[in-house]
PDB file of N, CA and C in Angstrom:
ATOM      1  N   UNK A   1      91.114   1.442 -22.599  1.00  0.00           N
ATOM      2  CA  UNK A   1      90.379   0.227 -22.344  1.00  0.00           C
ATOM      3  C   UNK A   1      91.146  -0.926 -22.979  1.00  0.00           C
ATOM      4  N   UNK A   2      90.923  -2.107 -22.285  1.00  0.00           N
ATOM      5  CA  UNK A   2      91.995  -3.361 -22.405  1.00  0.00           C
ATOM      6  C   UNK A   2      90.815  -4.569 -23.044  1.00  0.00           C
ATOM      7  N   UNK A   3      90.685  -5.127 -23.816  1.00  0.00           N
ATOM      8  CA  UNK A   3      89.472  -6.210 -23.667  1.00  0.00           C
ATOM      9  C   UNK A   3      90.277  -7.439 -24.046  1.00  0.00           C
ATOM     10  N   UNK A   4      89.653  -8.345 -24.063  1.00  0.00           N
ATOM     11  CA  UNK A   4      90.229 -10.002 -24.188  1.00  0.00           C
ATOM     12  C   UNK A   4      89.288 -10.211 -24.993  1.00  0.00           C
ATOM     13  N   UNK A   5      89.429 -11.166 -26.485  1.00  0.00           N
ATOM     14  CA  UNK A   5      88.057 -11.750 -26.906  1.00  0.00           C
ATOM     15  C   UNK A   5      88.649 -13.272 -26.599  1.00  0.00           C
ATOM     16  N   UNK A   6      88.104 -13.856 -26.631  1.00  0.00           N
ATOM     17  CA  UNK A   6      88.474 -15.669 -26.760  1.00  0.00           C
ATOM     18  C   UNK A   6      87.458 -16.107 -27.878  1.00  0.00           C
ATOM     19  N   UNK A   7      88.476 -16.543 -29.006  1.00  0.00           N
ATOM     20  CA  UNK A   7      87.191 -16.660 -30.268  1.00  0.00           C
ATOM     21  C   UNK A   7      88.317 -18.184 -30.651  1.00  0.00           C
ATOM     22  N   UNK A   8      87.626 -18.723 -31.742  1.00  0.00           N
ATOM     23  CA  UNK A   8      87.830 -20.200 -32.142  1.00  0.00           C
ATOM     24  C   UNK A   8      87.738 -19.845 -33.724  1.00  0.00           C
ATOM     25  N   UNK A   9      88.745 -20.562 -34.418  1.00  0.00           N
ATOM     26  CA  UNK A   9      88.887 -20.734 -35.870  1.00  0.00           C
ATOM     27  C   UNK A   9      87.575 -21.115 -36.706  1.00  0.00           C
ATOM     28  N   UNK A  10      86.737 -20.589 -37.415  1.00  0.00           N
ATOM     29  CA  UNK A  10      85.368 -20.824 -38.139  1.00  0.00           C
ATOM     30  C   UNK A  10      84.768 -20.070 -37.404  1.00  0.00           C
ATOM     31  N   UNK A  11      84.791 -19.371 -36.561  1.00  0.00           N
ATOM     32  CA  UNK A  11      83.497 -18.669 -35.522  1.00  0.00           C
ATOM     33  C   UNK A  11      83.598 -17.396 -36.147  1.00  0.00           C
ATOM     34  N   UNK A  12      82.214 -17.176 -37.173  1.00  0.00           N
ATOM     35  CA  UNK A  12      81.850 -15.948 -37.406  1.00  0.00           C
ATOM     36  C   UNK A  12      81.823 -14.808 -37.019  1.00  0.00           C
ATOM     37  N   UNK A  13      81.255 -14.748 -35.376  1.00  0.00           N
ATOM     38  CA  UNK A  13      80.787 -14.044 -34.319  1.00  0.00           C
ATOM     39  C   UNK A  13      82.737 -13.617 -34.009  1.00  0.00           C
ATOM     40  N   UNK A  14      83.650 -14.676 -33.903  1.00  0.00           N
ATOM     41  CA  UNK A  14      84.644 -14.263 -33.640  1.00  0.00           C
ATOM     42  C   UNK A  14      85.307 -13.419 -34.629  1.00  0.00           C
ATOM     43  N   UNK A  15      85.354 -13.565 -35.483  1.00  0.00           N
ATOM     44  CA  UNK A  15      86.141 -12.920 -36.573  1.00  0.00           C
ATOM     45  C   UNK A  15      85.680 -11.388 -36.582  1.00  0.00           C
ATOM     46  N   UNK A  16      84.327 -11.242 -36.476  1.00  0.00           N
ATOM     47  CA  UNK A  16      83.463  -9.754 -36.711  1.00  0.00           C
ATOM     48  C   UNK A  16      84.216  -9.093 -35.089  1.00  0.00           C
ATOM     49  N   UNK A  17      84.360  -9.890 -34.185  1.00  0.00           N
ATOM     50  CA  UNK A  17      84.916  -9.337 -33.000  1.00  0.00           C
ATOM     51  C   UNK A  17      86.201  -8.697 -33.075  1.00  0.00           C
ATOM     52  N   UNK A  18      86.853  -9.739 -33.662  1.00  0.00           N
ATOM     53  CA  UNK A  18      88.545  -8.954 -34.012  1.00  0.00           C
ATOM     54  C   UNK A  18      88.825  -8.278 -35.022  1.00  0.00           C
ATOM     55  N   UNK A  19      87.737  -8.389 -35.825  1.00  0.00           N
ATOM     56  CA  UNK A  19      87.457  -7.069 -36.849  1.00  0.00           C
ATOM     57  C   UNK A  19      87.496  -5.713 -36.199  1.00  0.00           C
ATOM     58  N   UNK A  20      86.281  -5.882 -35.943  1.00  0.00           N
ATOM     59  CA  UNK A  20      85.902  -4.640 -34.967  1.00  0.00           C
ATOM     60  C   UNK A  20      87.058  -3.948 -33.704  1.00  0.00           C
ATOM     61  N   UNK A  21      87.678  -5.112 -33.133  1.00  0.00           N
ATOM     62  CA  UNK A  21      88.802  -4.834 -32.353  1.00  0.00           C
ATOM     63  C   UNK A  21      89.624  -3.928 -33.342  1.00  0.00           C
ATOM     64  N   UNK A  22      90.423  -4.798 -33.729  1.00  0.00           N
ATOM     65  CA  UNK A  22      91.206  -4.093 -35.025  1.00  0.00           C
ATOM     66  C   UNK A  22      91.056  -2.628 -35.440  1.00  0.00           C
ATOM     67  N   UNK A  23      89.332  -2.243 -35.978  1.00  0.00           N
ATOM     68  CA  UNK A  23      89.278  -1.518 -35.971  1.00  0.00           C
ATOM     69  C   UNK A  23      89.504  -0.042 -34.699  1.00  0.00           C
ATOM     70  N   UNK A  24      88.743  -0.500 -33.791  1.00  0.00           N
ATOM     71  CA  UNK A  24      88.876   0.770 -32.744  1.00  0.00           C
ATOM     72  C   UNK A  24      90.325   0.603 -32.461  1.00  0.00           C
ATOM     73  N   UNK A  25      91.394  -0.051 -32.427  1.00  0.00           N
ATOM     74  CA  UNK A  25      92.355  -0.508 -32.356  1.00  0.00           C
ATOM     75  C   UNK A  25      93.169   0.923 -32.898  1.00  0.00           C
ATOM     76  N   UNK A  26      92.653   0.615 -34.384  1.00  0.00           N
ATOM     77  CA  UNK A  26      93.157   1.921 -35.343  1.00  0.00           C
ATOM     78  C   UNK A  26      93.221   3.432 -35.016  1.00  0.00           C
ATOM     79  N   UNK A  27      91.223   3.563 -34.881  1.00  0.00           N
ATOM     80  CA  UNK A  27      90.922   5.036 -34.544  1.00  0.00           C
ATOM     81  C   UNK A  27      90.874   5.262 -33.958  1.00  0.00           C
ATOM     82  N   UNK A  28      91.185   4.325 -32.096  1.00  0.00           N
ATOM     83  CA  UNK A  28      91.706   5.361 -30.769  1.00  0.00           C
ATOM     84  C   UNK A  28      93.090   4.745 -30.261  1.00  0.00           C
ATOM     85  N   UNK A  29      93.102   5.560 -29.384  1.00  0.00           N
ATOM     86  CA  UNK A  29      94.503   5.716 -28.510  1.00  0.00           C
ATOM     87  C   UNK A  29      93.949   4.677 -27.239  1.00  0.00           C
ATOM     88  N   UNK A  30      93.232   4.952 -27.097  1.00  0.00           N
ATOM     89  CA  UNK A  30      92.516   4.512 -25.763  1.00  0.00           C
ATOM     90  C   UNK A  30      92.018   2.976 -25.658  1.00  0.00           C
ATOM     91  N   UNK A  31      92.387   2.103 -26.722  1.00  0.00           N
ATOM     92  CA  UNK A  31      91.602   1.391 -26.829  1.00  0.00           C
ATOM     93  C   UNK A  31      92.958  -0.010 -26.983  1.00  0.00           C
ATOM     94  N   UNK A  32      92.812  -1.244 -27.143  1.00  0.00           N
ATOM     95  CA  UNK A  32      94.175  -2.553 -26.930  1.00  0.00           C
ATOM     96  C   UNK A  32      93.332  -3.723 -26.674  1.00  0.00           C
ATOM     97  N   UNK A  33      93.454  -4.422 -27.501  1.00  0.00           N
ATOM     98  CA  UNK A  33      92.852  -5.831 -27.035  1.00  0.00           C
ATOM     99  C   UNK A  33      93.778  -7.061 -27.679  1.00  0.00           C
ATOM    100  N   UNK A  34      93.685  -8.063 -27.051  1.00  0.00           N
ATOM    101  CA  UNK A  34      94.211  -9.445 -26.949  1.00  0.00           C
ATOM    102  C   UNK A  34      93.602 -10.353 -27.457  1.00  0.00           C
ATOM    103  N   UNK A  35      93.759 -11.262 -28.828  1.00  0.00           N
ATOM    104  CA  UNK A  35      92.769 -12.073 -29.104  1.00  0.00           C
ATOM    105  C   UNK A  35      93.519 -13.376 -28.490  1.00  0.00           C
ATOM    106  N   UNK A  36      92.466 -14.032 -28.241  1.00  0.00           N
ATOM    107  CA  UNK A  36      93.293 -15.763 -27.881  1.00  0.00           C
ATOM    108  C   UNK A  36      91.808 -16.869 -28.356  1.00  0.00           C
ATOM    109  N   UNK A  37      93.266 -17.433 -29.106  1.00  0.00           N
ATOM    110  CA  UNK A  37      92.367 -18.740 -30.020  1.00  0.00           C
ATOM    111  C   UNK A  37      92.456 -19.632 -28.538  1.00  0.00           C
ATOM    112  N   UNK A  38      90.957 -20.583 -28.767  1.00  0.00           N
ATOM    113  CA  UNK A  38      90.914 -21.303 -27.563  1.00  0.00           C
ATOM    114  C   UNK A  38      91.487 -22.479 -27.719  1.00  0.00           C
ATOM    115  N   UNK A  39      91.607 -22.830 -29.302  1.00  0.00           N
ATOM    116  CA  UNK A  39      91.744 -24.489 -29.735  1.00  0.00           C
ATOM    117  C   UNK A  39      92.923 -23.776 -29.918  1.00  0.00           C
ATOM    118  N   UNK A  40      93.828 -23.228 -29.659  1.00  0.00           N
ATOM    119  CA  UNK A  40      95.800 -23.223 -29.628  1.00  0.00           C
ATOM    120  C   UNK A  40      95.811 -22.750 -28.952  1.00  0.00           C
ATOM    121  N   UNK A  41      95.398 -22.602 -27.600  1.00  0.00           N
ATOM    122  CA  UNK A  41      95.669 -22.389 -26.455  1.00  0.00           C
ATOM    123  C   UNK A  41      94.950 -23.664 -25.446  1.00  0.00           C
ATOM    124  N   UNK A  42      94.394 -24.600 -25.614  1.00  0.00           N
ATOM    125  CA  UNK A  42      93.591 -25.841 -25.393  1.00  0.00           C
ATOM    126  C   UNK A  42      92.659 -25.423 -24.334  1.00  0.00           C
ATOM    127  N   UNK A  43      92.093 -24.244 -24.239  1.00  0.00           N
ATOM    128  CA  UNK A  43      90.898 -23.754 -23.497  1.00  0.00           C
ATOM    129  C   UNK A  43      89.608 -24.539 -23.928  1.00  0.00           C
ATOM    130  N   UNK A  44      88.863 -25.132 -23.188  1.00  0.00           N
ATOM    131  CA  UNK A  44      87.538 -25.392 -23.457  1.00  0.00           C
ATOM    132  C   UNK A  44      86.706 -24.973 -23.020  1.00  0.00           C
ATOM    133  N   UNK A  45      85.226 -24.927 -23.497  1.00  0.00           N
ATOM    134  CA  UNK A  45      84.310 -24.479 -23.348  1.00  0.00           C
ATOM    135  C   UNK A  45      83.956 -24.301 -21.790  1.00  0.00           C
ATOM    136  N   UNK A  46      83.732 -25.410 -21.360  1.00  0.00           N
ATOM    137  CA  UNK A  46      83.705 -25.787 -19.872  1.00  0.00           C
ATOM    138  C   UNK A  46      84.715 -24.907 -19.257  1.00  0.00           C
ATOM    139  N   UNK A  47      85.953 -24.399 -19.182  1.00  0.00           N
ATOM    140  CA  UNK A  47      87.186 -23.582 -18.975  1.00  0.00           C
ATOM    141  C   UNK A  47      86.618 -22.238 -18.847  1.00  0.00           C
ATOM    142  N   UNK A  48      85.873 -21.296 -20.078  1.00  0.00           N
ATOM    143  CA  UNK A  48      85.267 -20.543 -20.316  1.00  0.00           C
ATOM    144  C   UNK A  48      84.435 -20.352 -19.279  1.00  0.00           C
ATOM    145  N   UNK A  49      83.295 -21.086 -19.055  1.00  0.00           N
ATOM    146  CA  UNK A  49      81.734 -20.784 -18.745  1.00  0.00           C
ATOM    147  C   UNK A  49      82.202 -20.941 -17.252  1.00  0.00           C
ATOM    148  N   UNK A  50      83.502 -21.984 -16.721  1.00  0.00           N
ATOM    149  CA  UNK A  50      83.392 -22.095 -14.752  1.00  0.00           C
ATOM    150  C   UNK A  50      84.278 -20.655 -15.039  1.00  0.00           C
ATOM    151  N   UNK A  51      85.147 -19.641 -15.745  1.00  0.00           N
ATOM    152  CA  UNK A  51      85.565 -18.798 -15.257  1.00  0.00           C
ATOM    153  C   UNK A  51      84.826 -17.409 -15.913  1.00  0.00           C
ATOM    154  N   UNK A  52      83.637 -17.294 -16.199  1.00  0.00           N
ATOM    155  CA  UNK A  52      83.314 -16.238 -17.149  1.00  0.00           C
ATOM    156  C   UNK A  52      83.186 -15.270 -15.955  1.00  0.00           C
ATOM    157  N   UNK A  53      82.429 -15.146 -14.735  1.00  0.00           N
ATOM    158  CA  UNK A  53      82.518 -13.898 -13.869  1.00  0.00           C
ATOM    159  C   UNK A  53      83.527 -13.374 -13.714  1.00  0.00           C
ATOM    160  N   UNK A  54      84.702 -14.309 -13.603  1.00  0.00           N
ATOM    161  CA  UNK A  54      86.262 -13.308 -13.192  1.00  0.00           C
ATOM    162  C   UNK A  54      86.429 -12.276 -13.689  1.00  0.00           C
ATOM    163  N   UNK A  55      86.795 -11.177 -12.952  1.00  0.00           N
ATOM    164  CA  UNK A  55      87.672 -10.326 -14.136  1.00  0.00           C
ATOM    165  C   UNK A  55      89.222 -10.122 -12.956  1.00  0.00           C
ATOM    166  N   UNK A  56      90.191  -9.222 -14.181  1.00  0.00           N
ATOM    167  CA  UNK A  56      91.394  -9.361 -13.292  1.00  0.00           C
ATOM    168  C   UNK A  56      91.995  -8.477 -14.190  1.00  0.00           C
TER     169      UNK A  56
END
């Protein structure tokens, strides 16, 4: 499994995400994720919410 989080610098909720990534990261094989900061990557909110159904 592949996941994407999109989290922002101070975001609690984000940090516990790439924690947790991190972790299963560790204890499976099966598992890979991508974090991307939105404010250094200049994603905005609005960016987010018109593309949240996509997947690809």
């Amino acid at each position: 499994m592949f996941t994407v989080i999109f989290g922002r610098p101070g975001c609690p909720y984000c940090v516990r995400a790439k924690e947790l990534a991190e972790k299963l990261t560790n204890e499976r094989d099966d598992f890979n994720y991508r974090y991307v900061d939105i404010h250094a990557e200049g994603i905005s909110k609005a960016d987010l919410e018109k593309n949240r159904w996509q997947t690809g």
